[in-house]
C-alpha atoms as a PDB file:
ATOM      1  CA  UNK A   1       0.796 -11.495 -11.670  1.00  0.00           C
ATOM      2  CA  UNK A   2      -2.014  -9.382 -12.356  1.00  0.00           C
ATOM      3  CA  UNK A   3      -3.167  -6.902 -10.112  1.00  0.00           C
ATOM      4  CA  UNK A   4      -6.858  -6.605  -8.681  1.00  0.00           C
ATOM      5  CA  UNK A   5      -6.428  -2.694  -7.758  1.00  0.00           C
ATOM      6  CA  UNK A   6      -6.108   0.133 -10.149  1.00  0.00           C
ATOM      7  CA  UNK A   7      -5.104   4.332  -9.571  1.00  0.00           C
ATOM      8  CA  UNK A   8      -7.508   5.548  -7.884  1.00  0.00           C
ATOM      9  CA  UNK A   9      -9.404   2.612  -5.837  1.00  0.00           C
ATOM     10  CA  UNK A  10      -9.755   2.557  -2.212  1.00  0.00           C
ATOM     11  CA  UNK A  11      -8.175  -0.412  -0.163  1.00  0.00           C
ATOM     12  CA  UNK A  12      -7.772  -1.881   3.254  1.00  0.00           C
ATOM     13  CA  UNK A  13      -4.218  -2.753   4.839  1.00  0.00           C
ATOM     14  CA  UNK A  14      -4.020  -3.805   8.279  1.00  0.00           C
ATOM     15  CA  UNK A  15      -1.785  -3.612  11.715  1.00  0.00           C
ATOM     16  CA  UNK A  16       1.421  -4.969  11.497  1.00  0.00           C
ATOM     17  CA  UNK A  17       2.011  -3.795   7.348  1.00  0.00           C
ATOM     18  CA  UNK A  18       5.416  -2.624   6.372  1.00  0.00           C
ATOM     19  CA  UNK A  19       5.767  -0.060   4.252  1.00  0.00           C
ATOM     20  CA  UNK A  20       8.471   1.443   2.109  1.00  0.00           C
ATOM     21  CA  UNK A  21       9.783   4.396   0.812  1.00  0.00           C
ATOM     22  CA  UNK A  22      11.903   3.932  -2.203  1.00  0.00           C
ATOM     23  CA  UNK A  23      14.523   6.458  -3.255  1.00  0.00           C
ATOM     24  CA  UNK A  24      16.325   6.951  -6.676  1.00  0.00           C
ATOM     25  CA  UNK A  25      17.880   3.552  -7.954  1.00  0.00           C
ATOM     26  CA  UNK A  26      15.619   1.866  -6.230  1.00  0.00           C
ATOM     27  CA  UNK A  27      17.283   1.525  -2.361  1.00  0.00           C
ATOM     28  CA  UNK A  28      14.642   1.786   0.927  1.00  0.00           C
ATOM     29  CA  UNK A  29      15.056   4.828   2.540  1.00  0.00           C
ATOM     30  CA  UNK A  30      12.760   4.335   4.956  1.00  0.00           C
ATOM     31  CA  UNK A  31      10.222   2.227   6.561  1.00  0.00           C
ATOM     32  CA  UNK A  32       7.364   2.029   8.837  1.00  0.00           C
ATOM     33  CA  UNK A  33       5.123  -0.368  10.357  1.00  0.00           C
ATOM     34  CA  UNK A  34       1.084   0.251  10.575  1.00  0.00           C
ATOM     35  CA  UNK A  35       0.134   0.744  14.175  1.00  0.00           C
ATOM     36  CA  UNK A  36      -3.718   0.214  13.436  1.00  0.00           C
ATOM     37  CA  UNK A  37      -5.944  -1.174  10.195  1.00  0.00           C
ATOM     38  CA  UNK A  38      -6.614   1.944   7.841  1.00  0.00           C
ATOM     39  CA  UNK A  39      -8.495   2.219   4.598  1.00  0.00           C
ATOM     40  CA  UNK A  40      -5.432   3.656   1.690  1.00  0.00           C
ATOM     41  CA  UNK A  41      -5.789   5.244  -1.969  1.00  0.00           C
ATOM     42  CA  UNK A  42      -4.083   2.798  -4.350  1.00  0.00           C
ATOM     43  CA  UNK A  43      -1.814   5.671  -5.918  1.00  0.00           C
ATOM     44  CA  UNK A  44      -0.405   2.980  -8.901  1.00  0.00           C
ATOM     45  CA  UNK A  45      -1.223  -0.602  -8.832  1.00  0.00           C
ATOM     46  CA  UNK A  46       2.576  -1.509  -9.741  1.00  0.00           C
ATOM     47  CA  UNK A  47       5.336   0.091  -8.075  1.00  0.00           C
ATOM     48  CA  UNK A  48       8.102  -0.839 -10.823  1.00  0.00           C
ATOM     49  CA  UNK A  49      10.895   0.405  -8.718  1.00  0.00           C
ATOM     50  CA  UNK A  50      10.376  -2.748  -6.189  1.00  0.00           C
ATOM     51  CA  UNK A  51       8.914  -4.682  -8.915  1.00  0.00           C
ATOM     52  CA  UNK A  52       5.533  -6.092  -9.715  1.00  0.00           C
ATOM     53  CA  UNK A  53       4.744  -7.611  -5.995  1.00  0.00           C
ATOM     54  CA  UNK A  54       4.043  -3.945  -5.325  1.00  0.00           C
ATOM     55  CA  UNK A  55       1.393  -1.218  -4.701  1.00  0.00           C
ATOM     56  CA  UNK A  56       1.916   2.340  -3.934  1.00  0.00           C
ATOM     57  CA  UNK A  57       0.020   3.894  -1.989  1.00  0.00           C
ATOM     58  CA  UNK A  58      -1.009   6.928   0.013  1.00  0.00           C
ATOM     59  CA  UNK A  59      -1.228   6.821   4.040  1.00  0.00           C
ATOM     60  CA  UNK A  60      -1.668   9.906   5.446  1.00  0.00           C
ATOM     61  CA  UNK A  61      -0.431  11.969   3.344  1.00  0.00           C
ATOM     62  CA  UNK A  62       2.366  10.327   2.150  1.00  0.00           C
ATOM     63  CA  UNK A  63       3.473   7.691  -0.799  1.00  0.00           C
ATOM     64  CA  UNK A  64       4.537   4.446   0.358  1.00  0.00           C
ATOM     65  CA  UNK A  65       4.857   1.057  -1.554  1.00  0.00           C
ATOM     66  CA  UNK A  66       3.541  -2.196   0.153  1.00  0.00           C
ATOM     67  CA  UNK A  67       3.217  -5.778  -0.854  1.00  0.00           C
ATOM     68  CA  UNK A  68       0.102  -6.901  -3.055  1.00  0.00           C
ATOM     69  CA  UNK A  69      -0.435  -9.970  -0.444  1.00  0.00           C
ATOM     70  CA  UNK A  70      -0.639  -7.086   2.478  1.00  0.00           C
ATOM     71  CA  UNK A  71      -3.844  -5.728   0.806  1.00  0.00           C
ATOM     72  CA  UNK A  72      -7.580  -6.119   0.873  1.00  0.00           C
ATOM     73  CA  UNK A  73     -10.369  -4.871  -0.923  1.00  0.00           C
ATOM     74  CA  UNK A  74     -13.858  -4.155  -0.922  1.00  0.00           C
ATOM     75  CA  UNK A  75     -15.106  -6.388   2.025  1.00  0.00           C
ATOM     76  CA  UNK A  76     -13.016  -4.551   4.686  1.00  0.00           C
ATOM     77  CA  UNK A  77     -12.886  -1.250   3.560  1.00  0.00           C
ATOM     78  CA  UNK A  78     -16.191  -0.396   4.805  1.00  0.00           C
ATOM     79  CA  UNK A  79     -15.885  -1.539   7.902  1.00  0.00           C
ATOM     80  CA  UNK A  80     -16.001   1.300  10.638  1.00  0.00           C
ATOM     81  CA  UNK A  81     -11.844   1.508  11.959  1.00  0.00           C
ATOM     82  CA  UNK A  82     -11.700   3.790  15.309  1.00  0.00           C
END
């Protein structure tokens, strides 16, 4: 699968995402659910610990990995989120 985000682009995710926090060897520690819609960094375009369905990311502050499918590109990010 090839992967239309790179380090360092700027992406969309909306309400309703999970995201994951992987520790050593690969188990979820944690996980959290977007309350709202909220433009991300792509931190690495292929999170290898969860395999290649994967983005990390960073959400306020933090690094979390979320599914490919649960992102969007340049026609929402631009859009004004309150």
């Amino acid at each position: 699968m090839i992967v239309p985000w790179k380090a360092g682009d700027l992406a969309f995710i909306p309400a309703e995402v999970m995201m994951l926090k992987v520790g050593e060897g690969g188990a979820i520690k944690r996980y959290k659910k977007t309350l709202k819609p909220k433009n991300v960094l792509i931190v690495k375009s292929a999170a290898h610990q969860l395999g290649d369905g994967y983005c990390e990311i960073l959400y306020n502050g933090e690094s979390w990995f979320v599914k490919n499918t649960d992102i969007y590109g340049e026609k929402d990010v631009n859009r004004e989120i309150n």
